[in-house]
PDB file of N, CA and C in Angstrom:
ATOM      1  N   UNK A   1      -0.608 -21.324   6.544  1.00  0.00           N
ATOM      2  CA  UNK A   1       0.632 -20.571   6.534  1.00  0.00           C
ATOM      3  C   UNK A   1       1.531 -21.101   7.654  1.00  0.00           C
ATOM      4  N   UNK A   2       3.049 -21.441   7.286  1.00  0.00           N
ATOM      5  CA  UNK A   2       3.722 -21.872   8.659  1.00  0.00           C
ATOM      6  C   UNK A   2       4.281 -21.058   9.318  1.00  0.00           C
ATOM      7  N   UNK A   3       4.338 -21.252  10.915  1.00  0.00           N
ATOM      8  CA  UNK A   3       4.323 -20.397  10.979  1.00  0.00           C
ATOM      9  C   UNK A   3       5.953 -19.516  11.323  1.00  0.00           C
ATOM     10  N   UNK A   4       7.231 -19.943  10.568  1.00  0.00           N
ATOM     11  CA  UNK A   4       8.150 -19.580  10.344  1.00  0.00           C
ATOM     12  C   UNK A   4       7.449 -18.088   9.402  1.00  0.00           C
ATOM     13  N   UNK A   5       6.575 -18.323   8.100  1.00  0.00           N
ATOM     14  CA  UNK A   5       6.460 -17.260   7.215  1.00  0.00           C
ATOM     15  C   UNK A   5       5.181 -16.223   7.822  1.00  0.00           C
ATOM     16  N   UNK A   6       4.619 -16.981   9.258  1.00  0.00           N
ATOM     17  CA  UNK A   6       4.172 -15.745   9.913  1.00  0.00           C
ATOM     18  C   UNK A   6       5.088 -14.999  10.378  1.00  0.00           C
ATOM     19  N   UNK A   7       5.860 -15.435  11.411  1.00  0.00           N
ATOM     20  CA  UNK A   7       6.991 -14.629  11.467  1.00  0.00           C
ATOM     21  C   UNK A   7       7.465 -13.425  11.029  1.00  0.00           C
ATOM     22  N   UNK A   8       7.786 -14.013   9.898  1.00  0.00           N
ATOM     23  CA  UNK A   8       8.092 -12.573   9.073  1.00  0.00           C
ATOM     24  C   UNK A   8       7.422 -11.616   8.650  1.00  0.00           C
ATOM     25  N   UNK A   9       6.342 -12.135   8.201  1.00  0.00           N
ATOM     26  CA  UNK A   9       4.775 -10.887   8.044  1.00  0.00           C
ATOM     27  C   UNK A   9       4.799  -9.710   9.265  1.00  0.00           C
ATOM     28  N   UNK A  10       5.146 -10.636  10.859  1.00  0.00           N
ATOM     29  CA  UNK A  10       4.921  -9.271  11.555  1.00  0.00           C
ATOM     30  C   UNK A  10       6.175  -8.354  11.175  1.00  0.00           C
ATOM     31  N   UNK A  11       6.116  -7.042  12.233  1.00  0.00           N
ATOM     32  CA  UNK A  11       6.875  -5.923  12.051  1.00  0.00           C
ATOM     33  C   UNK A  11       8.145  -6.391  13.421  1.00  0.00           C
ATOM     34  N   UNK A  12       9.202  -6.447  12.970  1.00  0.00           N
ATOM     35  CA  UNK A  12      10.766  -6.907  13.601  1.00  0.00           C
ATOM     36  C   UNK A  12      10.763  -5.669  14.443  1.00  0.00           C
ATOM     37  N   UNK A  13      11.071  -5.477  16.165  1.00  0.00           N
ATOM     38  CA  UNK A  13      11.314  -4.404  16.550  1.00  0.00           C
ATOM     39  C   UNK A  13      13.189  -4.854  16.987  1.00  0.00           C
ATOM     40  N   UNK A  14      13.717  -4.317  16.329  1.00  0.00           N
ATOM     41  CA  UNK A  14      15.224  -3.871  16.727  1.00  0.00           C
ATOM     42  C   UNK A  14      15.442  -2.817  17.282  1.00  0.00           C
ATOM     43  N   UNK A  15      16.294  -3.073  18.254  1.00  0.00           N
ATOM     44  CA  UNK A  15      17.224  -1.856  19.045  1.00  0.00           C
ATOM     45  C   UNK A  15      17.899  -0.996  17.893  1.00  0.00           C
ATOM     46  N   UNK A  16      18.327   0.141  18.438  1.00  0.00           N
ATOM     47  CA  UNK A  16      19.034   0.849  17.891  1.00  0.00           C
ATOM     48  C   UNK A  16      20.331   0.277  17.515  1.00  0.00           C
ATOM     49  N   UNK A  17      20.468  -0.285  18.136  1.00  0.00           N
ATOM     50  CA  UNK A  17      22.046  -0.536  18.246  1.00  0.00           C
ATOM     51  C   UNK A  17      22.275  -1.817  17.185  1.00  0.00           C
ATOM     52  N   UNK A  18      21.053  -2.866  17.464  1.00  0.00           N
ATOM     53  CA  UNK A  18      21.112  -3.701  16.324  1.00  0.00           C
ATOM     54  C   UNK A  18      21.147  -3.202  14.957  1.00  0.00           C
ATOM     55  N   UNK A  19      20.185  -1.995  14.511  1.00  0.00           N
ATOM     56  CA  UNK A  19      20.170  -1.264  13.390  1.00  0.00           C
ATOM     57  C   UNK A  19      21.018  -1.046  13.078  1.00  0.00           C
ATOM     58  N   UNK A  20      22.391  -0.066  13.807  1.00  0.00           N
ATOM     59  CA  UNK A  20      23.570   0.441  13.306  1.00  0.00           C
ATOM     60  C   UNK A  20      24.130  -1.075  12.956  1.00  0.00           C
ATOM     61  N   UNK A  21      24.211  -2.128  13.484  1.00  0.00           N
ATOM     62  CA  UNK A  21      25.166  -3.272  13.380  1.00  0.00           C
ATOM     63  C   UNK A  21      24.734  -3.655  12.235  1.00  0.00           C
ATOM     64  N   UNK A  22      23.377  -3.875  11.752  1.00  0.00           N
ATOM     65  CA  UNK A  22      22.734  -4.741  10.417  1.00  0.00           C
ATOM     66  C   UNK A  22      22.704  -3.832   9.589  1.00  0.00           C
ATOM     67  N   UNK A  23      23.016  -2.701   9.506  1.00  0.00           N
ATOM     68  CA  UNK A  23      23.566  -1.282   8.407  1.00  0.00           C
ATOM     69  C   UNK A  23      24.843  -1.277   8.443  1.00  0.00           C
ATOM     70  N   UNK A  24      25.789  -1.685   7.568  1.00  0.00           N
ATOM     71  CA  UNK A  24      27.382  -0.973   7.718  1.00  0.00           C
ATOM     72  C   UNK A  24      27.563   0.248   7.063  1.00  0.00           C
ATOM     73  N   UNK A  25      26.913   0.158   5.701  1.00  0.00           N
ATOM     74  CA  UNK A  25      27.017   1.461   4.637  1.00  0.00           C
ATOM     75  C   UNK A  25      26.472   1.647   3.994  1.00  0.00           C
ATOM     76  N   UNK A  26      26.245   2.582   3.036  1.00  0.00           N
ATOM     77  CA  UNK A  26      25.349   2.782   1.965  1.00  0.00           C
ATOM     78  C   UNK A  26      26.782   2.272   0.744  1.00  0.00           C
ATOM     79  N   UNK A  27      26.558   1.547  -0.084  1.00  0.00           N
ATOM     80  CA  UNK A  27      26.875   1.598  -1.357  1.00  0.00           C
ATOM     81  C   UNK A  27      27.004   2.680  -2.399  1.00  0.00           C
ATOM     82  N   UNK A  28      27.927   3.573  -3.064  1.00  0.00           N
ATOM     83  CA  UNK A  28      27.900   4.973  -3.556  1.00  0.00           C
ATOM     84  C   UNK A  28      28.873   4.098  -4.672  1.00  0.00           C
ATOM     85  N   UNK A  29      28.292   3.653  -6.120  1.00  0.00           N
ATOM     86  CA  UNK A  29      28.475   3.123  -6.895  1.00  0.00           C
ATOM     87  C   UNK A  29      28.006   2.889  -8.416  1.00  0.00           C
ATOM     88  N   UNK A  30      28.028   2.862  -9.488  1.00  0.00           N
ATOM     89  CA  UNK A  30      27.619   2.910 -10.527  1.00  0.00           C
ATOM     90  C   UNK A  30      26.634   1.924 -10.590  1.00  0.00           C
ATOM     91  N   UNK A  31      26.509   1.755 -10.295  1.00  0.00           N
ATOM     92  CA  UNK A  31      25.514  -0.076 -10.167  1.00  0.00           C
ATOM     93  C   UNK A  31      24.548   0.863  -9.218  1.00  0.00           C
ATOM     94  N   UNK A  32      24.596   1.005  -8.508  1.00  0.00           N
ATOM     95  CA  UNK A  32      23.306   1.465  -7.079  1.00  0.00           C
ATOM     96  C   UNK A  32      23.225   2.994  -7.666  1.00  0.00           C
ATOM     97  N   UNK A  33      23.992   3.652  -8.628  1.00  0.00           N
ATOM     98  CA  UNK A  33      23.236   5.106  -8.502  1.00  0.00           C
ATOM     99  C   UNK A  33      22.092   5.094 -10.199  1.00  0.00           C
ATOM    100  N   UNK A  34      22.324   4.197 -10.761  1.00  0.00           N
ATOM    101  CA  UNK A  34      21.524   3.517 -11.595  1.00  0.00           C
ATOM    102  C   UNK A  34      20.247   2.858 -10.872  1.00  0.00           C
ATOM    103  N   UNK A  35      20.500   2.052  -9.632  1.00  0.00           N
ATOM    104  CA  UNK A  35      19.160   1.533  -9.436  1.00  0.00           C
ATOM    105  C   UNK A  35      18.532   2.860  -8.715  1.00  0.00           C
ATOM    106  N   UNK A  36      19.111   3.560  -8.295  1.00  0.00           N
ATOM    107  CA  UNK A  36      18.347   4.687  -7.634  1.00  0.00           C
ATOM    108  C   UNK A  36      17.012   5.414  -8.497  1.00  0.00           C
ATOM    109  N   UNK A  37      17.595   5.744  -9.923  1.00  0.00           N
ATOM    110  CA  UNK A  37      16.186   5.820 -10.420  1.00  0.00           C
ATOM    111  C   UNK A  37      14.670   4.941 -10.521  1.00  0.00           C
ATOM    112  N   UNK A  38      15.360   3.607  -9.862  1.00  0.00           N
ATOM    113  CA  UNK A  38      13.892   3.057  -9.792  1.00  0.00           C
ATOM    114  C   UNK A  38      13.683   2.900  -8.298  1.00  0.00           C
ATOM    115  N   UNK A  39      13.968   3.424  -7.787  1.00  0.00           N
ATOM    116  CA  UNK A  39      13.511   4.249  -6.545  1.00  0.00           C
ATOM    117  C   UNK A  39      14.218   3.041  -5.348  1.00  0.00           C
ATOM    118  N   UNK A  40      15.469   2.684  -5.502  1.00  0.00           N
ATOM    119  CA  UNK A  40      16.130   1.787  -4.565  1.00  0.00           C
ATOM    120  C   UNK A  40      17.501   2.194  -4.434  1.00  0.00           C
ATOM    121  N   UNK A  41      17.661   1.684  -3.089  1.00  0.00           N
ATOM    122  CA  UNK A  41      19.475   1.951  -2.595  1.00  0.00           C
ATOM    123  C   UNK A  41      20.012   0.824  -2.134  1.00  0.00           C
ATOM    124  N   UNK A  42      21.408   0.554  -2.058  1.00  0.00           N
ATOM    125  CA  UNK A  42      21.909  -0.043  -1.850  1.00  0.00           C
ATOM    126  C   UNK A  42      22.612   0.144  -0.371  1.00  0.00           C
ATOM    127  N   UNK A  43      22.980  -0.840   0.245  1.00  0.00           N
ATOM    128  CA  UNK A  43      23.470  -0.993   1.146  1.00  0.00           C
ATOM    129  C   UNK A  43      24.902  -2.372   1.736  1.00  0.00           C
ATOM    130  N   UNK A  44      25.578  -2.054   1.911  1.00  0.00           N
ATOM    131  CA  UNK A  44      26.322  -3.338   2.590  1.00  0.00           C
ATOM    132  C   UNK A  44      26.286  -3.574   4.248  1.00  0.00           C
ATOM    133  N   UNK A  45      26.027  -5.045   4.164  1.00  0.00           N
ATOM    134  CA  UNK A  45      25.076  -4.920   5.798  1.00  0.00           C
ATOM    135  C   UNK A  45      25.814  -6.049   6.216  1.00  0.00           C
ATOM    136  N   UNK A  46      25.858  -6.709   7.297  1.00  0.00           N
ATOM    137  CA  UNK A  46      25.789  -7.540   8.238  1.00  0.00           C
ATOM    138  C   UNK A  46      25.766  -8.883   7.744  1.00  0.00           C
ATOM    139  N   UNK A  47      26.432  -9.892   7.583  1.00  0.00           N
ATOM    140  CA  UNK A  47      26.611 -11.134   6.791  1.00  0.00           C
ATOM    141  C   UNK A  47      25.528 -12.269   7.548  1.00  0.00           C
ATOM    142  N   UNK A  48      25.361 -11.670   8.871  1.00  0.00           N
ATOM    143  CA  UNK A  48      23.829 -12.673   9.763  1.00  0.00           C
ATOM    144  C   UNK A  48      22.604 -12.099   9.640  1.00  0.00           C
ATOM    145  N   UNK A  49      22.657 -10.731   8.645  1.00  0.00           N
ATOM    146  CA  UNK A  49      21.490  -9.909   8.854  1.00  0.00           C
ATOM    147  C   UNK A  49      20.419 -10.884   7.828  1.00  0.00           C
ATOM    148  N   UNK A  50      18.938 -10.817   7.655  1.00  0.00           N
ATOM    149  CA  UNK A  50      18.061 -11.585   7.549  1.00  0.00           C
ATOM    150  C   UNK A  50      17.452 -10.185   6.808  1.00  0.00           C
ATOM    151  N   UNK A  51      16.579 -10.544   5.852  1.00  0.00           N
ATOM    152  CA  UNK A  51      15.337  -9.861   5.103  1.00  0.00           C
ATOM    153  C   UNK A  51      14.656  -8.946   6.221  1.00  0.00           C
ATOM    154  N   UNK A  52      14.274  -9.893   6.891  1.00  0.00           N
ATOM    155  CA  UNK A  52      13.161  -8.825   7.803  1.00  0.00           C
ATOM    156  C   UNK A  52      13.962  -7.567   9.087  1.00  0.00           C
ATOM    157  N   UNK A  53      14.834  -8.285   8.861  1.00  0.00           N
ATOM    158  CA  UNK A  53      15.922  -7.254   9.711  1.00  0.00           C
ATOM    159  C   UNK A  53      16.726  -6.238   9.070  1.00  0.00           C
ATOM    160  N   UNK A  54      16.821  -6.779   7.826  1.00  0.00           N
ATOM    161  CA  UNK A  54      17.402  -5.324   7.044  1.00  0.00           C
ATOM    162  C   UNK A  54      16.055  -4.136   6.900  1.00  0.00           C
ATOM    163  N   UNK A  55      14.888  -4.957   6.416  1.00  0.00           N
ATOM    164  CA  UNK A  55      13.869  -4.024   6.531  1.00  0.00           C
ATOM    165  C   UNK A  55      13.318  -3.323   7.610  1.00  0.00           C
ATOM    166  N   UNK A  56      13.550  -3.618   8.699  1.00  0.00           N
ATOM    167  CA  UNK A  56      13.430  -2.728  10.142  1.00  0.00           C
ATOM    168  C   UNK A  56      14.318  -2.219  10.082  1.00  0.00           C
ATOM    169  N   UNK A  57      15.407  -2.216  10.059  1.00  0.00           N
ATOM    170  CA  UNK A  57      16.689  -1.420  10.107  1.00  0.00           C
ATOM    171  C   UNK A  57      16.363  -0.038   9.472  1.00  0.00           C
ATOM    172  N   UNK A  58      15.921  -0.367   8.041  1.00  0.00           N
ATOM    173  CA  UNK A  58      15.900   0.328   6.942  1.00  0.00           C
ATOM    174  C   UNK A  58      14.873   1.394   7.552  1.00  0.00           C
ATOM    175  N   UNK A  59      13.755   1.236   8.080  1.00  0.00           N
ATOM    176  CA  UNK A  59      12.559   1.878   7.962  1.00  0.00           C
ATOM    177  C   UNK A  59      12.724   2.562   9.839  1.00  0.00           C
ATOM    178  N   UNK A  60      13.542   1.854  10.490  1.00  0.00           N
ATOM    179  CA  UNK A  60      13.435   2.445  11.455  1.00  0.00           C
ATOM    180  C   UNK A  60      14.890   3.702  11.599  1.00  0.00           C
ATOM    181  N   UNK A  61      15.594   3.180  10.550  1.00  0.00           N
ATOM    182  CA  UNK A  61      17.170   4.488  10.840  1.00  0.00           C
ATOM    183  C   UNK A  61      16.599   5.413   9.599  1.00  0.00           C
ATOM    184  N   UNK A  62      15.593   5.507   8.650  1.00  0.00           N
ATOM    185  CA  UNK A  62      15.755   6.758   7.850  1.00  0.00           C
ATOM    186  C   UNK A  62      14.415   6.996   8.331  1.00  0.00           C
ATOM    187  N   UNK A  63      13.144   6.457   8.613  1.00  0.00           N
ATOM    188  CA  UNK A  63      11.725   6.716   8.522  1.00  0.00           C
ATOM    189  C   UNK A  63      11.189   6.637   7.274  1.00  0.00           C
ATOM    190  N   UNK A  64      11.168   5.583   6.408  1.00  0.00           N
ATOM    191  CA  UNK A  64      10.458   5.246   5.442  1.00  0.00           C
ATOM    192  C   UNK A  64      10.329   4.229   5.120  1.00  0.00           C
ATOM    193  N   UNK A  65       9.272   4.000   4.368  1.00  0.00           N
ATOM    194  CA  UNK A  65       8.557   2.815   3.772  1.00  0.00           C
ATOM    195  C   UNK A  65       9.465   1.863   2.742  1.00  0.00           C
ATOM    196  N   UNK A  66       9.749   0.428   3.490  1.00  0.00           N
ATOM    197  CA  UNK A  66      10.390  -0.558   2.202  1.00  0.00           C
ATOM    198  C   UNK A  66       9.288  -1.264   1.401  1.00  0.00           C
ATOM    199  N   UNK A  67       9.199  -1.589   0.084  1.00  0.00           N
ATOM    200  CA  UNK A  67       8.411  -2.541  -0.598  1.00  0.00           C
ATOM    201  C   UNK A  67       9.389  -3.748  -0.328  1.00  0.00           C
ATOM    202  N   UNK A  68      10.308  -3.793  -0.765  1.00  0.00           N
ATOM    203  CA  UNK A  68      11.167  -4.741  -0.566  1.00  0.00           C
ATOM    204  C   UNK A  68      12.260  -5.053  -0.802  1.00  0.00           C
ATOM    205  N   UNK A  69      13.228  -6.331  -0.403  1.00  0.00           N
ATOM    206  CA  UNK A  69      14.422  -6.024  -0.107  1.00  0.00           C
ATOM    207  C   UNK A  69      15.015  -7.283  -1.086  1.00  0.00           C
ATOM    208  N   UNK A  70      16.343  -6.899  -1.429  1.00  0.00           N
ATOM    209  CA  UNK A  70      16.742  -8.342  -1.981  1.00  0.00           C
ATOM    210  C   UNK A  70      18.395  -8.271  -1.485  1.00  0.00           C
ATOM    211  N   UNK A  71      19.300  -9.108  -1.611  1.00  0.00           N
ATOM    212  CA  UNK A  71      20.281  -9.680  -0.776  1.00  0.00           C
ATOM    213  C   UNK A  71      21.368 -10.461  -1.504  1.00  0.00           C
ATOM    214  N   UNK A  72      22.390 -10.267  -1.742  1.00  0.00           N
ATOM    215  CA  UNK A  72      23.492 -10.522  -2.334  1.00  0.00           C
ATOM    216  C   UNK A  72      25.020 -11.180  -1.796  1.00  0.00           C
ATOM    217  N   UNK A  73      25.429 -12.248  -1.693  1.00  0.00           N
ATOM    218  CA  UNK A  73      26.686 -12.796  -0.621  1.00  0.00           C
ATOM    219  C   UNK A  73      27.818 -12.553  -2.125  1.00  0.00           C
ATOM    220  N   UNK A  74      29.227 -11.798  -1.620  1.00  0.00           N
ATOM    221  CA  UNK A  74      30.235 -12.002  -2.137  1.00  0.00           C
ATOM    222  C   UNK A  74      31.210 -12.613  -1.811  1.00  0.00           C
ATOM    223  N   UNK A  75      31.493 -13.352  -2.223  1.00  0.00           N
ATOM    224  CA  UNK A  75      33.064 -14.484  -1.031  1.00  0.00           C
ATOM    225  C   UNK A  75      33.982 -13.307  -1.307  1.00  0.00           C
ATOM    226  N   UNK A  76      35.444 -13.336  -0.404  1.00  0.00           N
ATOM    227  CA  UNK A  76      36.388 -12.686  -0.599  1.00  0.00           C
ATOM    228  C   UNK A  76      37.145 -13.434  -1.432  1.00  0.00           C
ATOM    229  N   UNK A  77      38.484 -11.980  -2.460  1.00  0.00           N
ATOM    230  CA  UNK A  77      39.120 -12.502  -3.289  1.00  0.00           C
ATOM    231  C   UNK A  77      40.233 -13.132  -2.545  1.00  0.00           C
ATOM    232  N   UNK A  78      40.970 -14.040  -3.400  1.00  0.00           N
ATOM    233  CA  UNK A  78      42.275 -14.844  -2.302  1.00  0.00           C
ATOM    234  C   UNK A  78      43.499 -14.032  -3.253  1.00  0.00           C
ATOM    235  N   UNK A  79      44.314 -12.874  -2.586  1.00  0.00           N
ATOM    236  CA  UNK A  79      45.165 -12.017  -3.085  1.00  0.00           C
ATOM    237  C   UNK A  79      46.582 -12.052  -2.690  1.00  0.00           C
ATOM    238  N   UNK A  80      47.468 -11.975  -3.649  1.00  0.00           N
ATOM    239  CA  UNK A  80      48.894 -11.856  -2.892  1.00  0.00           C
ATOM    240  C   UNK A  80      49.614 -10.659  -2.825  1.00  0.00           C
ATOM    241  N   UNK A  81      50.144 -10.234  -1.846  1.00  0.00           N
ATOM    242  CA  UNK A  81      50.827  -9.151  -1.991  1.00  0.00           C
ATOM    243  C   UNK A  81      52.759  -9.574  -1.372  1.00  0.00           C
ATOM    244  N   UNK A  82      53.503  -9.393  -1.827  1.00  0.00           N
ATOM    245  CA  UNK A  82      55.281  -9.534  -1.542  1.00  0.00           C
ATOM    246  C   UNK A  82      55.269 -11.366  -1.737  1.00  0.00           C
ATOM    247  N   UNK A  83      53.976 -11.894  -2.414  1.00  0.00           N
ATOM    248  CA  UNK A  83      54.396 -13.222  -2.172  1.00  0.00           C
ATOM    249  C   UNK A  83      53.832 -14.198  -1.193  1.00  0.00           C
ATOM    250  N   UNK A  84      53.689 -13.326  -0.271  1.00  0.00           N
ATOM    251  CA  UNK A  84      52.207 -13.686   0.832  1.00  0.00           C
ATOM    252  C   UNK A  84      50.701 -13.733   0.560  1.00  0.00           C
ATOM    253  N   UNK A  85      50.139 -15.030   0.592  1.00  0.00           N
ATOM    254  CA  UNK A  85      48.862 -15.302   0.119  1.00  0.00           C
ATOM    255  C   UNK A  85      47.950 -14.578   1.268  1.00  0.00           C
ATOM    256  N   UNK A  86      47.043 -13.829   1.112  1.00  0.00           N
ATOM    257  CA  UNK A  86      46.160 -13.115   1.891  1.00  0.00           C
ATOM    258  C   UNK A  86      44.670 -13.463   1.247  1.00  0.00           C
ATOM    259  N   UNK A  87      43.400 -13.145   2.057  1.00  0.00           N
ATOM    260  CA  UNK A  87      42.308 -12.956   1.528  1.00  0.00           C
ATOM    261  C   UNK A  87      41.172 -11.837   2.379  1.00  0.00           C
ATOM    262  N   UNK A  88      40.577 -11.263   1.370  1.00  0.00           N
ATOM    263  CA  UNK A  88      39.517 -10.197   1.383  1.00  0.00           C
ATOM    264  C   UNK A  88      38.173 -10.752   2.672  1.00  0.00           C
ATOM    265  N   UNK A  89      37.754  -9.849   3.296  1.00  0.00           N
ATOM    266  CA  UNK A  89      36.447 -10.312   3.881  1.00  0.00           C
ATOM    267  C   UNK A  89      35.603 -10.501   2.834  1.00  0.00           C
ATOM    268  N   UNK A  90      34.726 -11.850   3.265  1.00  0.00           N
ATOM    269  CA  UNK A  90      33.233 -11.770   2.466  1.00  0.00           C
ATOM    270  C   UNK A  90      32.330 -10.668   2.799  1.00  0.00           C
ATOM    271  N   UNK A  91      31.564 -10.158   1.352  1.00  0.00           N
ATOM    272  CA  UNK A  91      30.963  -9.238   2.157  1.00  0.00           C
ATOM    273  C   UNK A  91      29.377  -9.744   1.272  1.00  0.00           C
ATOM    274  N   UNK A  92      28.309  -8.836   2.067  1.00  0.00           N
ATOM    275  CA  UNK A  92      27.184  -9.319   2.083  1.00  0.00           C
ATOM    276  C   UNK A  92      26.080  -7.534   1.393  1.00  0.00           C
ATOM    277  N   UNK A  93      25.225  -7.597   0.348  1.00  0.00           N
ATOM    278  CA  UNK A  93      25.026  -6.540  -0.258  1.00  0.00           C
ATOM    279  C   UNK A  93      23.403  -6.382   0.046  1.00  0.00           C
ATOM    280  N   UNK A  94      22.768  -5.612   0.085  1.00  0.00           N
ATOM    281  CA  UNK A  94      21.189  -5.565   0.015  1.00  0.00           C
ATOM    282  C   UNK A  94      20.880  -4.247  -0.463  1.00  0.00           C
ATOM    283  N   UNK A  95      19.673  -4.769  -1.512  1.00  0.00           N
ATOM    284  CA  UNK A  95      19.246  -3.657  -2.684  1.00  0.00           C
ATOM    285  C   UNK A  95      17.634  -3.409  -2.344  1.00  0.00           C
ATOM    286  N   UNK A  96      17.522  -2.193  -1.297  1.00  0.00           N
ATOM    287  CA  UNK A  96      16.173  -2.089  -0.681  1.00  0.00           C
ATOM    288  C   UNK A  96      15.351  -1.280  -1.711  1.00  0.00           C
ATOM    289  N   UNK A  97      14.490  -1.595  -1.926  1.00  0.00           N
ATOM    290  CA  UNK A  97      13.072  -1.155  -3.030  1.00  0.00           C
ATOM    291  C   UNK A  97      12.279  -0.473  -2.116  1.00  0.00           C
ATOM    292  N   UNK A  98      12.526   0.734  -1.893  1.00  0.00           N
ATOM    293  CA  UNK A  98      11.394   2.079  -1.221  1.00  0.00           C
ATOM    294  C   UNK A  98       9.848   2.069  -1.921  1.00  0.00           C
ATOM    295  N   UNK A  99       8.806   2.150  -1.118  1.00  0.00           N
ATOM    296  CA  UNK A  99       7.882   2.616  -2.045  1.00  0.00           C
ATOM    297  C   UNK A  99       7.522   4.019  -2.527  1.00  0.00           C
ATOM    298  N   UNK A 100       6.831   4.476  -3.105  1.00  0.00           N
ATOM    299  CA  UNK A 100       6.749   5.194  -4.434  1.00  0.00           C
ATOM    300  C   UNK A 100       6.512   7.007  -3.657  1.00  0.00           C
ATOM    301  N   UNK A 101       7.489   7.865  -3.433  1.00  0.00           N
ATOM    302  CA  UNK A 101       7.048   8.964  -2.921  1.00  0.00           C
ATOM    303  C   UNK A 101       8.149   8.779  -1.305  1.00  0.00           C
ATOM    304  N   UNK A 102       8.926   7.792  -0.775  1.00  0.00           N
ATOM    305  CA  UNK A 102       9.846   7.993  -0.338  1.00  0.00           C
ATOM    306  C   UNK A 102      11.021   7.754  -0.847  1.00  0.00           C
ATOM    307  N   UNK A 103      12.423   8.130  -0.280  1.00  0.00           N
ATOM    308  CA  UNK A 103      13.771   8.348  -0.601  1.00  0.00           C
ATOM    309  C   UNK A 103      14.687   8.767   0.375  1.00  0.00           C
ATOM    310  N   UNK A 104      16.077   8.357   0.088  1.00  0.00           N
ATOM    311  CA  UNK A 104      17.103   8.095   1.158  1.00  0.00           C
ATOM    312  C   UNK A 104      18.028   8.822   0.491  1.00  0.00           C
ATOM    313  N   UNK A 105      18.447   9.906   0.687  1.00  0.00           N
ATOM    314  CA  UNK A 105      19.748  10.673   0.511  1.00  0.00           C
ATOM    315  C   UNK A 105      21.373  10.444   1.380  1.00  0.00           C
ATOM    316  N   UNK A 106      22.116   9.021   0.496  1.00  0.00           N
ATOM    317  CA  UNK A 106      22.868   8.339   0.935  1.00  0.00           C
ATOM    318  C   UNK A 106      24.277   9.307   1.120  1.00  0.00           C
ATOM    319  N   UNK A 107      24.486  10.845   1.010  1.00  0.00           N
ATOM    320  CA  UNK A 107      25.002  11.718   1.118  1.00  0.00           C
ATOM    321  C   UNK A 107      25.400  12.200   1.905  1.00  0.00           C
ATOM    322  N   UNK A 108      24.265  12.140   2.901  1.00  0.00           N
ATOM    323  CA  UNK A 108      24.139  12.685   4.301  1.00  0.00           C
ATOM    324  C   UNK A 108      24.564  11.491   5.587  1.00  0.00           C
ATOM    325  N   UNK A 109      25.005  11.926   6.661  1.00  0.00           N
ATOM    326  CA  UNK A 109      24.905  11.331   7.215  1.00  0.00           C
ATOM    327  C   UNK A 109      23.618  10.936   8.033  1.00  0.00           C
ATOM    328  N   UNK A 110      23.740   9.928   8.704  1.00  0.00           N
ATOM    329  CA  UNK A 110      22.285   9.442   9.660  1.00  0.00           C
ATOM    330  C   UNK A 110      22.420  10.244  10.876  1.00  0.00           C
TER     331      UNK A 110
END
């Protein structure tokens, strides 16, 4: 095993403060309240945030168990408004898979 993918096997301890930064939001969307029945939420996070850091994040700001995580990059759109070319931030998505008997009520605040 190399050991970059030991690495990740252990458990990531983040600060608090990193957590809030590698969490921006929960996602409250037709797309994520659909995956919610298979027992996952969505989130928009941190464009440097990493797998194993969304999953500490995850497990250390609600107290529950991730199976696992998956990760999504959107470029921004290039938009005009009066004629002036502008563009959108990229933003960055992650669809965390809870295991079976926990849950995140994205309603509430943290």
């Amino acid at each position: 095993m190399s050991r970059a993918r030991k690495r990740e096997k252990q458990t990531l301890k983040l600060s608090e403060e990193r957590m809030y930064d590698v969490i921006r939001r929960p996602l409250v969307t037709e797309k994520s309240t659909m995956a919610s029945e298979h027992n996952q939420v969505a989130f928009q996070v941190s464009m440097d945030a990493s797998k194993p850091e969304i999953k500490a994040a995850v497990e250390g700001l609600f107290k529950v168990k991730v199976k696992a995580v998956n990760t999504s990059r959107q470029k921004g759109k290039v938009k005009r408004f009066r004629g002036h070319l502008g563009k959108r931030p990229d933003t960055k998505k992650a669809y965390v898979t809870l295991e079976a008997g926990h849950s995140i009520d994205v309603t509430t605040g943290i």
